[in-house]
Protein backbone atom coordinates (compact mmCIF):
# COMPACT_ATOMS: atom_id res chain seq x y z
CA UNK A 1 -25.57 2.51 -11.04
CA UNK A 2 -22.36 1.89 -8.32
CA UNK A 3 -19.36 2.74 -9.58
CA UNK A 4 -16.88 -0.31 -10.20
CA UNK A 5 -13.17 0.12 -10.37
CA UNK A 6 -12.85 -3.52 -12.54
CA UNK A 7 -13.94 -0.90 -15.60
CA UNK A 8 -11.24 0.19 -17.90
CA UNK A 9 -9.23 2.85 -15.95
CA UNK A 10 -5.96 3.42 -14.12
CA UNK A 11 -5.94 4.13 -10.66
CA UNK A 12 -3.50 7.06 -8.83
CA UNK A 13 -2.15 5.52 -5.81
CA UNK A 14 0.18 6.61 -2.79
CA UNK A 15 3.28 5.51 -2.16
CA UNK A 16 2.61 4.23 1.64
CA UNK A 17 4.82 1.81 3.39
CA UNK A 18 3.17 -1.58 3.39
CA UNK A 19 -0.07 -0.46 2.18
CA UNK A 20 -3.27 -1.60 4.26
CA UNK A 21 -5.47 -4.14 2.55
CA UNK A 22 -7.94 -1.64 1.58
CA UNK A 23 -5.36 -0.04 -1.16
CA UNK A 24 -4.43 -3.55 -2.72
CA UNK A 25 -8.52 -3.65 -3.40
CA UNK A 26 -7.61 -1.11 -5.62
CA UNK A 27 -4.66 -2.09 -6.99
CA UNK A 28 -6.82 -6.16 -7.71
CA UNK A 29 -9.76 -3.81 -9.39
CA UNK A 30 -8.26 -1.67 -11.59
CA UNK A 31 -6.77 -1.63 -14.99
CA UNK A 32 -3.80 -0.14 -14.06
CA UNK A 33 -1.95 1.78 -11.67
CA UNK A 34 0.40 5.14 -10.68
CA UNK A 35 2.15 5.98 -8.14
CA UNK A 36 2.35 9.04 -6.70
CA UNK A 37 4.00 11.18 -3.82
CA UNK A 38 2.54 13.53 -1.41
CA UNK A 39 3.07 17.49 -2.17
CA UNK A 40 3.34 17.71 1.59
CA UNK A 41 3.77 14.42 4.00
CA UNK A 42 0.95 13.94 6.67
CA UNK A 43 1.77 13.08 10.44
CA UNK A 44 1.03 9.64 11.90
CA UNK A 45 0.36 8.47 8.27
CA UNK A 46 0.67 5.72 6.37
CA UNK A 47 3.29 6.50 4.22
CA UNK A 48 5.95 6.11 7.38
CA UNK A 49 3.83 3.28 9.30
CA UNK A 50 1.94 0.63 8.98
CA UNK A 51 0.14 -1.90 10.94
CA UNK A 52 -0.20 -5.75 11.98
CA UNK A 53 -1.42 -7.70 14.28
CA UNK A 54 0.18 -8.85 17.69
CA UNK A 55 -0.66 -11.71 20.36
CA UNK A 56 -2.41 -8.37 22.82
CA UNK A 57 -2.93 -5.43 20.58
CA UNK A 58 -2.28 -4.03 16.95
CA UNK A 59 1.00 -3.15 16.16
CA UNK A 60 2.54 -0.13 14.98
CA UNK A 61 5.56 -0.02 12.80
CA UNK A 62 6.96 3.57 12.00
CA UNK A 63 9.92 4.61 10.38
CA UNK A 64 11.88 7.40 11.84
CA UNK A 65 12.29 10.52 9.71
CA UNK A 66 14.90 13.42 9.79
CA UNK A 67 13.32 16.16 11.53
CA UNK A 68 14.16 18.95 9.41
CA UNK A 69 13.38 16.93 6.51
CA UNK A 70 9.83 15.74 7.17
CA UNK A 71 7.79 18.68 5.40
CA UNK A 72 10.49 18.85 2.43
CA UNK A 73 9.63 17.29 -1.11
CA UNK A 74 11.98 14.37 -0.32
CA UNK A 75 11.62 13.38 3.34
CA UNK A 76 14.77 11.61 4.51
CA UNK A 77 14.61 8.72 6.68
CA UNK A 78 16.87 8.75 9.91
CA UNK A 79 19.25 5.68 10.86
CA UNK A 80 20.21 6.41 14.14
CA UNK A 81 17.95 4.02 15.56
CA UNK A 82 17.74 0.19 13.83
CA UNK A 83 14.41 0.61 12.61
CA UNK A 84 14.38 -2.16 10.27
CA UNK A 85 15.30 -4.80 12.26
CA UNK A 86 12.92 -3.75 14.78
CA UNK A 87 10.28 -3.72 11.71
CA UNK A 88 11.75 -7.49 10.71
CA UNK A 89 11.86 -8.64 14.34
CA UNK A 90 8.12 -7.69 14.46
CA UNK A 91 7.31 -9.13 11.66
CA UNK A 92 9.13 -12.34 12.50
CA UNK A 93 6.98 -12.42 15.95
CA UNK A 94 3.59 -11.99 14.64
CA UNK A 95 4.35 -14.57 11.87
CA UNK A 96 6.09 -16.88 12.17
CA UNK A 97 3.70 -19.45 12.64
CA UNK A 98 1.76 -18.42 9.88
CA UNK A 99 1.76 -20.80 6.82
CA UNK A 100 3.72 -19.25 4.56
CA UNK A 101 6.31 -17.25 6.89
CA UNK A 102 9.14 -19.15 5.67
CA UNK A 103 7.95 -18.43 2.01
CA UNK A 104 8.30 -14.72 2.51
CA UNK A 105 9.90 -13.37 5.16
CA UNK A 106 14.07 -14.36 3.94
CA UNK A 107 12.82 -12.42 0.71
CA UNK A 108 11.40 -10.01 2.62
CA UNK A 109 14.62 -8.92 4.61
CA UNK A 110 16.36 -8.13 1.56
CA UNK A 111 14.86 -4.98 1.62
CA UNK A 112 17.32 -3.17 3.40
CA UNK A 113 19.03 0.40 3.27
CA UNK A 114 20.19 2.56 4.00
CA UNK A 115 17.96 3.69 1.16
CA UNK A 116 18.05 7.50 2.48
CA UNK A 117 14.15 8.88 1.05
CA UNK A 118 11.43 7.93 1.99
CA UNK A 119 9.76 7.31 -1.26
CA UNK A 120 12.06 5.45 -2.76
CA UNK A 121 12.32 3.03 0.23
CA UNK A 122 8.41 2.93 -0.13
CA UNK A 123 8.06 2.69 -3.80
CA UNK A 124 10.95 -0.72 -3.29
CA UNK A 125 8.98 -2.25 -0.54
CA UNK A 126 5.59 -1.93 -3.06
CA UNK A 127 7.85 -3.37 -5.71
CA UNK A 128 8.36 -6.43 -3.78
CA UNK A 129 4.50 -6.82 -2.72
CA UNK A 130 3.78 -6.55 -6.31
CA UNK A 131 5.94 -9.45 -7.61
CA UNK A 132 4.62 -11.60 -4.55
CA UNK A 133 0.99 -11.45 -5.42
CA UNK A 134 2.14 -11.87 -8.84
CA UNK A 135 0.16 -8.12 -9.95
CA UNK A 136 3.60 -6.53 -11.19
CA UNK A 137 1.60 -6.30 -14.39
CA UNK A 138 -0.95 -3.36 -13.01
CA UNK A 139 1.57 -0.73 -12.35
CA UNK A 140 2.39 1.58 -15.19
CA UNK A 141 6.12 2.68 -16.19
CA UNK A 142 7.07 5.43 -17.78
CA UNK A 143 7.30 4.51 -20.94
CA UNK A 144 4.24 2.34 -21.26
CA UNK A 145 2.08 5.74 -20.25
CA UNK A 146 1.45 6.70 -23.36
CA UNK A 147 -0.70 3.96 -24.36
CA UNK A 148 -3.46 4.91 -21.49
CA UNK A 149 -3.66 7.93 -21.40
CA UNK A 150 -7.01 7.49 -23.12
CA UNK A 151 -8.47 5.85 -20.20
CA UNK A 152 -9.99 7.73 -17.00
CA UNK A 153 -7.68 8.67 -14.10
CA UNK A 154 -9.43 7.84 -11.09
CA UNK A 155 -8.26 9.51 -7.68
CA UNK A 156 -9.83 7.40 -4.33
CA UNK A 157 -10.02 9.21 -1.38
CA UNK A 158 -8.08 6.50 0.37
CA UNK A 159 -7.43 7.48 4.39
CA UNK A 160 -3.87 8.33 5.53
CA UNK A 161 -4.28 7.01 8.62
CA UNK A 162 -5.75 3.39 10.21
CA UNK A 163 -9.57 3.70 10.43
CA UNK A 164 -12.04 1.18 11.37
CA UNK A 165 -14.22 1.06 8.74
CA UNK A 166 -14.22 1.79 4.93
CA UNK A 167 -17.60 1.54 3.36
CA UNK A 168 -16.36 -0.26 0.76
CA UNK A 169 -14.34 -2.63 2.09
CA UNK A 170 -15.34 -6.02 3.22
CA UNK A 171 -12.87 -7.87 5.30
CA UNK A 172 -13.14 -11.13 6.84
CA UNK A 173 -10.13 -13.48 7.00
CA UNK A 174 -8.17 -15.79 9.24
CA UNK A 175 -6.05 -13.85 11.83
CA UNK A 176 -3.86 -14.65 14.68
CA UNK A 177 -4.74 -13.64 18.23
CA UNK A 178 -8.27 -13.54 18.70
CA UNK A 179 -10.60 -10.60 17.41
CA UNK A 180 -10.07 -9.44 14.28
CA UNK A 181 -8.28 -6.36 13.53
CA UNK A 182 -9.42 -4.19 10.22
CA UNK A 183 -7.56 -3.25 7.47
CA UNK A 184 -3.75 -4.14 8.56
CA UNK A 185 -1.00 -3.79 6.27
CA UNK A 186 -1.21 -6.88 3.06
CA UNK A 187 1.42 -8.38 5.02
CA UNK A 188 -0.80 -10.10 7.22
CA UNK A 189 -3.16 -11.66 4.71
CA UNK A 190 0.42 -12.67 2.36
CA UNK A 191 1.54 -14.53 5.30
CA UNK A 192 -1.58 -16.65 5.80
CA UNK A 193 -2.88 -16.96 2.78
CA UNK A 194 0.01 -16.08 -0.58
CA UNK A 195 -1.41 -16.39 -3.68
CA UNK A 196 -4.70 -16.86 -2.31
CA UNK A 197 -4.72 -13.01 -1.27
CA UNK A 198 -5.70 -12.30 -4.39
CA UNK A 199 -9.21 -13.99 -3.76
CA UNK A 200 -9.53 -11.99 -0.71
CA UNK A 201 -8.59 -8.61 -2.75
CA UNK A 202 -11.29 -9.90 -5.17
CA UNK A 203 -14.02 -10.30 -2.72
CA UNK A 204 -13.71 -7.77 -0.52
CA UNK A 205 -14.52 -5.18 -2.96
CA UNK A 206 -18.30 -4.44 -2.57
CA UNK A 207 -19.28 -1.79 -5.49
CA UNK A 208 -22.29 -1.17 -3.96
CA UNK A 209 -21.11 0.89 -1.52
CA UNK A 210 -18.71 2.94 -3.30
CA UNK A 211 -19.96 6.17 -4.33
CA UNK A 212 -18.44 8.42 -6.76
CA UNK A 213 -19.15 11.49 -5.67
CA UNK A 214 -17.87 10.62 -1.81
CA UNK A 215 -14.57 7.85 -3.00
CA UNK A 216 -13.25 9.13 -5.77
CA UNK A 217 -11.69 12.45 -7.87
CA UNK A 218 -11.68 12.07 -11.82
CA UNK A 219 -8.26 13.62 -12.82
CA UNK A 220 -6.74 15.45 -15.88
CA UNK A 221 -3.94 13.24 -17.01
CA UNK A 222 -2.29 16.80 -18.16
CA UNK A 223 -2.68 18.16 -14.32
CA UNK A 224 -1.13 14.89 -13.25
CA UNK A 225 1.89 14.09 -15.52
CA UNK A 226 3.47 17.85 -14.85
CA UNK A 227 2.50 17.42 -11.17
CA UNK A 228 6.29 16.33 -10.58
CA UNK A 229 4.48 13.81 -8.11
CA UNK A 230 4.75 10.57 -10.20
CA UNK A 231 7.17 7.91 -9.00
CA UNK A 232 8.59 4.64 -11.22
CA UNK A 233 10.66 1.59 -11.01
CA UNK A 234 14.79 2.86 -12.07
């Protein structure tokens, strides 16, 4: 029998930046949620990048790091350089004729530093993706832990970087800019469709082709909450 994520169980998630559609699947399917930190951060990843789509090619969106920073516990972004309105401008170019641009994107510049770890900046920007698909609900705080710790702790072996394909993960939307790019951040199904991202989280899920065994770690909620590598709302 498939595995299904919609059973009773909370899901351990990364803290990217603008997660890809793929990890919102997740965060639709399960129970609940945690977020979680890298021991060690990954080049070209998606915890400092993420992706849309352009008029002639995908774009990439990366924020710049400190260098000596970058394999520390904390990495530190860098502000030398005005990343984030580079990130709005974008944004703004890629969407603005989208439906519900104007819905979105003045709530979305709020987000601004100089917030000086990475994390945090990360774990703010999911905060806000949350309350716009209206799934603040799945993520678990602190002090609401304790009452599920009885269910599993699943662990998907989500990719780090933009891939192609996901055998799981059935995609097929409306997009800007002819042929349709894979797996871009949320941001570009929010700004076509709001609410009705949900629907698309819902059915691109396809349980059939996720397999245990290859998708997922079971975890020991013991290993996990001395890990150090949990991250929650102030």
């Amino acid at each position: 029998m498939p595995f299904n994520p919609t059973l009773e169980a909370v899901c351990l998630l990364p803290l990217y930046y603008f997660p890809p559609v793929s990890w919102w699947t997740l965060v639709y399917h399960s129970k609940k949620i945690l977020l979680y930190k890298p021991k060690r951060l990954s080049k070209q990843s998606y915890y400092y990048r993420f992706y849309i789509k352009g008029n002639q090619k995908i774009e990439t969106l990366v924020i710049p790091l400190k260098r000596k920073t970058i394999f520390r516990a904390e990495p530190q972004i860098a502000y030398q350089e005005p990343w984030q309105k580079q990130h709005w401008h974008a944004i703004q170019t890629c969407y603005q004729k989208s439906a519900f641009f104007e819905h979105y994107f003045e709530d979305l510049k709020q987000l601004r530093g100089p917030q000086p770890f990475l994390y945090a900046w990360n774990l703010q920007c999911i905060l806000f993706l949350l309350r716009a698909l209206h799934l603040e609900e799945k993520l678990l705080l602190s002090q609401t832990i304790a009452n599920y710790i009885h269910l599993p702790l699943l662990y998907p072996r989500l990719p780090i970087k933009h891939r192609k394909k996901i055998p799981w993960l059935e995609l097929n939307y409306y997009q800007f800019f002819g042929e349709f790019a894979y797996d871009l951040s949320i941001i570009d199904v929010l700004m076509h469709y709001a609410l009705e991202t949900r629907l698309i989280l819902k059915n691109s899920f396809k349980p059939a082709f996720f397999r245990p065994s290859e998708h997922f770690y079971r975890m020991q909620w013991k290993e996990v909450l001395s890990s150090g590598l949990l991250r929650f709302p102030a």
